[in-house]
C-alpha atoms as a PDB file:
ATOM      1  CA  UNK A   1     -20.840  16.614   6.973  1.00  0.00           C
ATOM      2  CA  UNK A   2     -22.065  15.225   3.744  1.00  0.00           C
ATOM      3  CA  UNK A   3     -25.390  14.010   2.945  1.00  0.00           C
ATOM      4  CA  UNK A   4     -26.338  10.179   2.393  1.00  0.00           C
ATOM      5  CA  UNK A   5     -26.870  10.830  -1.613  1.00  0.00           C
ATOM      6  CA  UNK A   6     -23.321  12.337  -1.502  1.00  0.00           C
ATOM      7  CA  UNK A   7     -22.342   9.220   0.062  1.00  0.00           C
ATOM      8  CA  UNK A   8     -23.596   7.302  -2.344  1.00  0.00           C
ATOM      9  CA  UNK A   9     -22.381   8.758  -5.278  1.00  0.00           C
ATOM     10  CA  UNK A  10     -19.060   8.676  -3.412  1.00  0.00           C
ATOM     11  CA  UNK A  11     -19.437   4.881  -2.966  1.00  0.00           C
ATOM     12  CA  UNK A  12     -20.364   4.534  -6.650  1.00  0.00           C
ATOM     13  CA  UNK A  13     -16.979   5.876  -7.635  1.00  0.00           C
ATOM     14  CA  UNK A  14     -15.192   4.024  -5.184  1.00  0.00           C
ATOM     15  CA  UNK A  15     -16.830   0.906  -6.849  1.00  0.00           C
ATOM     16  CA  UNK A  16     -16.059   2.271  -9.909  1.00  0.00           C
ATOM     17  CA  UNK A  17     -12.378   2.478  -9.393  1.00  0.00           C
ATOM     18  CA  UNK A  18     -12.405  -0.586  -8.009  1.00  0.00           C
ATOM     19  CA  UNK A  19     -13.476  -2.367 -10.759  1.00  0.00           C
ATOM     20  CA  UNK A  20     -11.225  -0.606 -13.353  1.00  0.00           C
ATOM     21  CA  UNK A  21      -8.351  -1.613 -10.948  1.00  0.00           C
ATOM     22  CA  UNK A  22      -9.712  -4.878 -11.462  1.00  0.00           C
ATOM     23  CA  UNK A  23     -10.398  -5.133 -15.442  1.00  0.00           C
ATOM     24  CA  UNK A  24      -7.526  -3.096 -16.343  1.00  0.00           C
ATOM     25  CA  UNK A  25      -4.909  -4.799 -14.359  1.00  0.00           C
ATOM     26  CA  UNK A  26      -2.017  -6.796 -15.993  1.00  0.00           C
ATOM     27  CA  UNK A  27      -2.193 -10.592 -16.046  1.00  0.00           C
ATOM     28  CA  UNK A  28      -0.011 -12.080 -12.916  1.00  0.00           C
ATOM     29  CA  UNK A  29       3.600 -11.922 -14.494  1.00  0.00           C
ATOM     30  CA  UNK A  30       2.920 -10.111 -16.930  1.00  0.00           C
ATOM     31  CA  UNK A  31       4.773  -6.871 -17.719  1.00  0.00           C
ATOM     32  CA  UNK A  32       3.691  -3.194 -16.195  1.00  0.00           C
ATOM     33  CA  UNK A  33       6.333  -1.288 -19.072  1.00  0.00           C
ATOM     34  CA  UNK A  34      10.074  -1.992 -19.485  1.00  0.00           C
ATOM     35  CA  UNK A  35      10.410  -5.970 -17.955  1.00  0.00           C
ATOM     36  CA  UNK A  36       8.485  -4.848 -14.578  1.00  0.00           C
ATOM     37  CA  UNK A  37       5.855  -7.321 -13.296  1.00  0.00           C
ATOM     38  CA  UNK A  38       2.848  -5.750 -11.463  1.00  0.00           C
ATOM     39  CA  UNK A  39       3.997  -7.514  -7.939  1.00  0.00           C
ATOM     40  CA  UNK A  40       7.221  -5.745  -8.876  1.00  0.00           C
ATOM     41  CA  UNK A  41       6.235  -2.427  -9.431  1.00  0.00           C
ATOM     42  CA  UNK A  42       4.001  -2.918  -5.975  1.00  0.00           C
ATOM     43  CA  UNK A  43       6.936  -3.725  -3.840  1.00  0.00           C
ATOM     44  CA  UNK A  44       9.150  -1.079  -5.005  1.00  0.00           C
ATOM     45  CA  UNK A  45       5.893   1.822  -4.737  1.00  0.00           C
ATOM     46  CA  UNK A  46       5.597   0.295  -0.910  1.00  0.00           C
ATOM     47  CA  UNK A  47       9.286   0.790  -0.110  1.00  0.00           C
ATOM     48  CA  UNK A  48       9.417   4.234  -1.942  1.00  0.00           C
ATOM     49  CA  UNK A  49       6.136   5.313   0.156  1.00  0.00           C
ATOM     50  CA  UNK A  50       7.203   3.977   3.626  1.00  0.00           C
ATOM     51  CA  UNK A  51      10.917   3.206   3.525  1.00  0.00           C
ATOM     52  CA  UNK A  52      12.537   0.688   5.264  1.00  0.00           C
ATOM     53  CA  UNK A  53      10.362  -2.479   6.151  1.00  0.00           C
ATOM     54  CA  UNK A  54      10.708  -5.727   7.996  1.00  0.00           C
ATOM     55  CA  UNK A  55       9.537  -8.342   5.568  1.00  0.00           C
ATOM     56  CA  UNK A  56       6.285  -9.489   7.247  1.00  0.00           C
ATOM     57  CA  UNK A  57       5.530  -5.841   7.510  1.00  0.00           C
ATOM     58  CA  UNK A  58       5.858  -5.481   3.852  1.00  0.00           C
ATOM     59  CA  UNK A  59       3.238  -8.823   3.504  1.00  0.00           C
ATOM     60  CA  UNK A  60       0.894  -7.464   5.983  1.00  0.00           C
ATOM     61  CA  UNK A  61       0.959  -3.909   3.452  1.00  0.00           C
ATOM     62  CA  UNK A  62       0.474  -5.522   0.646  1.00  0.00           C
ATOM     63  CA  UNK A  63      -1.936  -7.975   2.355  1.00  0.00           C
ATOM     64  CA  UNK A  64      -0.179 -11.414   0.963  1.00  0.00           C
ATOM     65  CA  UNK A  65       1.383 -14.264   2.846  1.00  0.00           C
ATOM     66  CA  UNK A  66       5.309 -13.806   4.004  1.00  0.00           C
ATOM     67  CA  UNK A  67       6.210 -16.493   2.161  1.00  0.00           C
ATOM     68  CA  UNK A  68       5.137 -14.673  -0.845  1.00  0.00           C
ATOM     69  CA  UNK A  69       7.165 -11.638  -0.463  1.00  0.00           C
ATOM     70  CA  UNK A  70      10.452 -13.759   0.947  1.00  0.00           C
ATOM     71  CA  UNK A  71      10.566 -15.439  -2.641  1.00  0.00           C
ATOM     72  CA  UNK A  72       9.653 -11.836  -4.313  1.00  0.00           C
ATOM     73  CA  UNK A  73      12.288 -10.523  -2.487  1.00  0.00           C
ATOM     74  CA  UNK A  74      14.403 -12.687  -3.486  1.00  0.00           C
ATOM     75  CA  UNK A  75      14.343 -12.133  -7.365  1.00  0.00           C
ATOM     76  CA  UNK A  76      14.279  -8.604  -6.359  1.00  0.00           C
ATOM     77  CA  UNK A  77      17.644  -8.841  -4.882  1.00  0.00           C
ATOM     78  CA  UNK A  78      18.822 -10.724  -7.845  1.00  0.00           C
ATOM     79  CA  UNK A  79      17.966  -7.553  -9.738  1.00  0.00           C
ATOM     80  CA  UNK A  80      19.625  -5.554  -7.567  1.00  0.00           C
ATOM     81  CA  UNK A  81      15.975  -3.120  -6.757  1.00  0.00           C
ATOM     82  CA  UNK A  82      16.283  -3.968  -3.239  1.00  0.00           C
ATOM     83  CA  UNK A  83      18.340  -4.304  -0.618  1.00  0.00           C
ATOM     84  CA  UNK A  84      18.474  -5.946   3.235  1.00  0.00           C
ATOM     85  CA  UNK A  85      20.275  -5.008   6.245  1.00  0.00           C
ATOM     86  CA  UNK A  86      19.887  -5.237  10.138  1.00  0.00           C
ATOM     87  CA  UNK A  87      17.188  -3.986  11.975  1.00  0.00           C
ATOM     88  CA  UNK A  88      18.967  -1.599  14.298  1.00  0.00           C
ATOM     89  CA  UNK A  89      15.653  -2.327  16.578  1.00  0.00           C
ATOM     90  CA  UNK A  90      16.280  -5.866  16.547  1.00  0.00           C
ATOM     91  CA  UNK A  91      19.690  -7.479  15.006  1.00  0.00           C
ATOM     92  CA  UNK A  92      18.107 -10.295  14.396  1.00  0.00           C
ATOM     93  CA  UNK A  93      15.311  -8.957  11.841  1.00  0.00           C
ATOM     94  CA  UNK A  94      16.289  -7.544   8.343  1.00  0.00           C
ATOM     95  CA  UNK A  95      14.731  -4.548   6.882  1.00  0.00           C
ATOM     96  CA  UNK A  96      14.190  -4.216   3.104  1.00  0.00           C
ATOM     97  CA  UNK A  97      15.639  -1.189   1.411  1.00  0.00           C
ATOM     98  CA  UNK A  98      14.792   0.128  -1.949  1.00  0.00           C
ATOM     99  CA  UNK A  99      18.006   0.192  -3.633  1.00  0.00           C
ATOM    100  CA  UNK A 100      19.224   2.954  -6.527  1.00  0.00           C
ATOM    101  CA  UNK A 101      18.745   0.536  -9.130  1.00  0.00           C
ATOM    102  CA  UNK A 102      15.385   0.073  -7.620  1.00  0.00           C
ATOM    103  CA  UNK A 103      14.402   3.812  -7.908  1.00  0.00           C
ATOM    104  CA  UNK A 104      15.539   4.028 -11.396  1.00  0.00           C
ATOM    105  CA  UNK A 105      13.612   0.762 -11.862  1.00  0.00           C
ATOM    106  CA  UNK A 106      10.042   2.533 -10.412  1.00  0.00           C
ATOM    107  CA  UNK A 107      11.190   5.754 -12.297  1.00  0.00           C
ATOM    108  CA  UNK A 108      10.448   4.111 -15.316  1.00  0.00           C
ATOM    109  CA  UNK A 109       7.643   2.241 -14.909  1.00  0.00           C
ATOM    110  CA  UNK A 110       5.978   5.406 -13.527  1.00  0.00           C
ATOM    111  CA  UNK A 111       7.097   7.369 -16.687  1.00  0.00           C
ATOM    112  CA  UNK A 112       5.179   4.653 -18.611  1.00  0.00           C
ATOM    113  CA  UNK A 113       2.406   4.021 -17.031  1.00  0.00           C
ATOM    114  CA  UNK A 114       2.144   8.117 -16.548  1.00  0.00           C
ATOM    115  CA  UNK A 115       2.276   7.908 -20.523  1.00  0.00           C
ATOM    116  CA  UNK A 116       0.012   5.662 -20.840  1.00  0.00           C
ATOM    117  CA  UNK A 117      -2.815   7.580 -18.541  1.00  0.00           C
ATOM    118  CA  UNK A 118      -2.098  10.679 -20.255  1.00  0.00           C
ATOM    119  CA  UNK A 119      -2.444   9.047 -23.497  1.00  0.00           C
ATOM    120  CA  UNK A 120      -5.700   7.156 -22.902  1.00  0.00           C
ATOM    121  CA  UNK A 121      -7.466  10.866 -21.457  1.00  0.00           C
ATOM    122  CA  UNK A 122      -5.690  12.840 -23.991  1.00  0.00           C
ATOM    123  CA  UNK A 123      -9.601  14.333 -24.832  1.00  0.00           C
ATOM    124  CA  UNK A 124      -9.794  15.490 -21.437  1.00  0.00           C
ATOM    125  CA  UNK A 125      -8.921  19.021 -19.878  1.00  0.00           C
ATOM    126  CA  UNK A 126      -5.676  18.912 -17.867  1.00  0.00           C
ATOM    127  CA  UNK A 127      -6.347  21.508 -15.320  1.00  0.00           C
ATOM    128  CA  UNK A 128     -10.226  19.681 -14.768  1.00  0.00           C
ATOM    129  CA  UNK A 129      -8.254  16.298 -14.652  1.00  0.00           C
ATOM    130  CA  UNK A 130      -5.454  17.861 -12.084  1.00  0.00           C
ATOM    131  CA  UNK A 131      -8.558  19.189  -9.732  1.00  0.00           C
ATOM    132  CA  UNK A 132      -9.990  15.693  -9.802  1.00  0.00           C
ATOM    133  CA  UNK A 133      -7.360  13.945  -9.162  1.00  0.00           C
ATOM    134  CA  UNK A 134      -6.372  16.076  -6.091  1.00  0.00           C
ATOM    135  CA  UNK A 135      -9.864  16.077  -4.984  1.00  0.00           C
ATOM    136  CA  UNK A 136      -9.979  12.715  -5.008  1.00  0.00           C
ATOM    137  CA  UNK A 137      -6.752  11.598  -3.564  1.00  0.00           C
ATOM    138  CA  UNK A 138      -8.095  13.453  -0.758  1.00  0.00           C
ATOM    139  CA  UNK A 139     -11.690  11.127  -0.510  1.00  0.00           C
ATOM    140  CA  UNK A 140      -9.198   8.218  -1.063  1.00  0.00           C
ATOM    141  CA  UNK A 141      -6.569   9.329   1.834  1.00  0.00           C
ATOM    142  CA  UNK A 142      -9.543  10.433   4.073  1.00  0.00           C
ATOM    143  CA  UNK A 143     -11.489   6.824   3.649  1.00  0.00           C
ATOM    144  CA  UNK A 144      -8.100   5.176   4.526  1.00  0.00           C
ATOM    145  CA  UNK A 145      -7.022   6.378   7.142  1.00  0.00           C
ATOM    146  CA  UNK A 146     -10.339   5.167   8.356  1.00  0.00           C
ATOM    147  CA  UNK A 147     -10.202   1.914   7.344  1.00  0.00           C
ATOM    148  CA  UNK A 148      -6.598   1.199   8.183  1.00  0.00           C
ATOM    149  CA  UNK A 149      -6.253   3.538  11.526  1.00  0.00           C
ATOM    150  CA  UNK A 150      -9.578   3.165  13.139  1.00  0.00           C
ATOM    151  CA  UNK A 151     -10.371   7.019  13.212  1.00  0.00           C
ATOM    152  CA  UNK A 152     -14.040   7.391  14.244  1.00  0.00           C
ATOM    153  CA  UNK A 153     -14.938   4.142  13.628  1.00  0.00           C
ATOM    154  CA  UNK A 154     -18.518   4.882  15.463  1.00  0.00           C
ATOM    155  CA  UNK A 155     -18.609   7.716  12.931  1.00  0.00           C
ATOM    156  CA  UNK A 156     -18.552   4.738  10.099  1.00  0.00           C
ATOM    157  CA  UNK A 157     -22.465   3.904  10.295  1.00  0.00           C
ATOM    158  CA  UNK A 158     -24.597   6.127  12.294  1.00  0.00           C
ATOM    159  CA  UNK A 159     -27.000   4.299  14.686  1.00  0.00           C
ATOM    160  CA  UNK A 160     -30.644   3.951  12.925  1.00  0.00           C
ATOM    161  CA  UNK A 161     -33.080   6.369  13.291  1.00  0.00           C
ATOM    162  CA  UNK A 162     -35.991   4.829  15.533  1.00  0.00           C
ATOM    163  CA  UNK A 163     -38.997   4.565  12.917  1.00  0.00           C
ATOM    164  CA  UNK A 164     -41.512   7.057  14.034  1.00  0.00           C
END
């Protein structure tokens, strides 16, 4: 178990992260690398991570309205990055399916953006920045699966300590 200053430095990071998510994210529409809008790049990460997806579980994932992703779906198919076809669950549902073109698509944005990263902590230690980065995917993953699953969710806060 960690200790509450751990915690906090923990949640200080978090925040950080957070907020260079925030500040360093592309305008809305504009481009991520070669022609590939942030939503864009989203959509096709989220259907390379989880697969196939009925369309309002793709919204509820990327926590937007359907509506939103039924007309982003639709310019997506125009592109040919994804793909429907019946839910064998349910005939009447689609799922969305990341198409070839699609994986090329998120190939190259990731190649960019990967680029980018490296260039912008070229000062840095690789083998340092590698151990971070696995050490903190871990926090991340950990803290989610919280969050989204419930797991010890009386673990969360402990109950106060009765002053003495």
């Amino acid at each position: 178990m960690i200790t509450e200053s751990t915690a906090g430095e923990v949640a200080d990071v978090v925040y950080a992260v957070a907020r260079l998510s925030r500040i360093a994210r592309p305008a809305p529409g504009s481009v991520t690398g070669p022609e590939l809008p942030i939503w864009h790049a989203s959509m096709l990460t989220l259907l390379a991570h989880q697969g196939e997806r009925r369309l309002g579980c793709v919204a509820g994932d990327l926590d937007v309205d359907p509506s939103v992703v039924s007309r982003r779906v639709v310019a997506l198919s125009e592109l040919g990055h994804v793909g429907r076809r019946p839910d064998p669950e349910d005939r009447r549902a689609q799922l969305l399916v990341l198409t070839e073109a699609g994986r090329a698509a998120l190939a190259e944005h990731r190649r960019y953006r990967n680029l980018q990263l490296a260039a912008a902590l070229e000062d840095l230690d690789d083998a340092e920045v590698r151990r971070l980065a696995i050490g903190f995917r871990g926090v991340v993953d950990q803290l989610i699966g919280e969050a989204v699953h419930g797991a010890g969710r009386q673990r969360r806060l402990p109950a106060p300590v009765p002053a003495s």
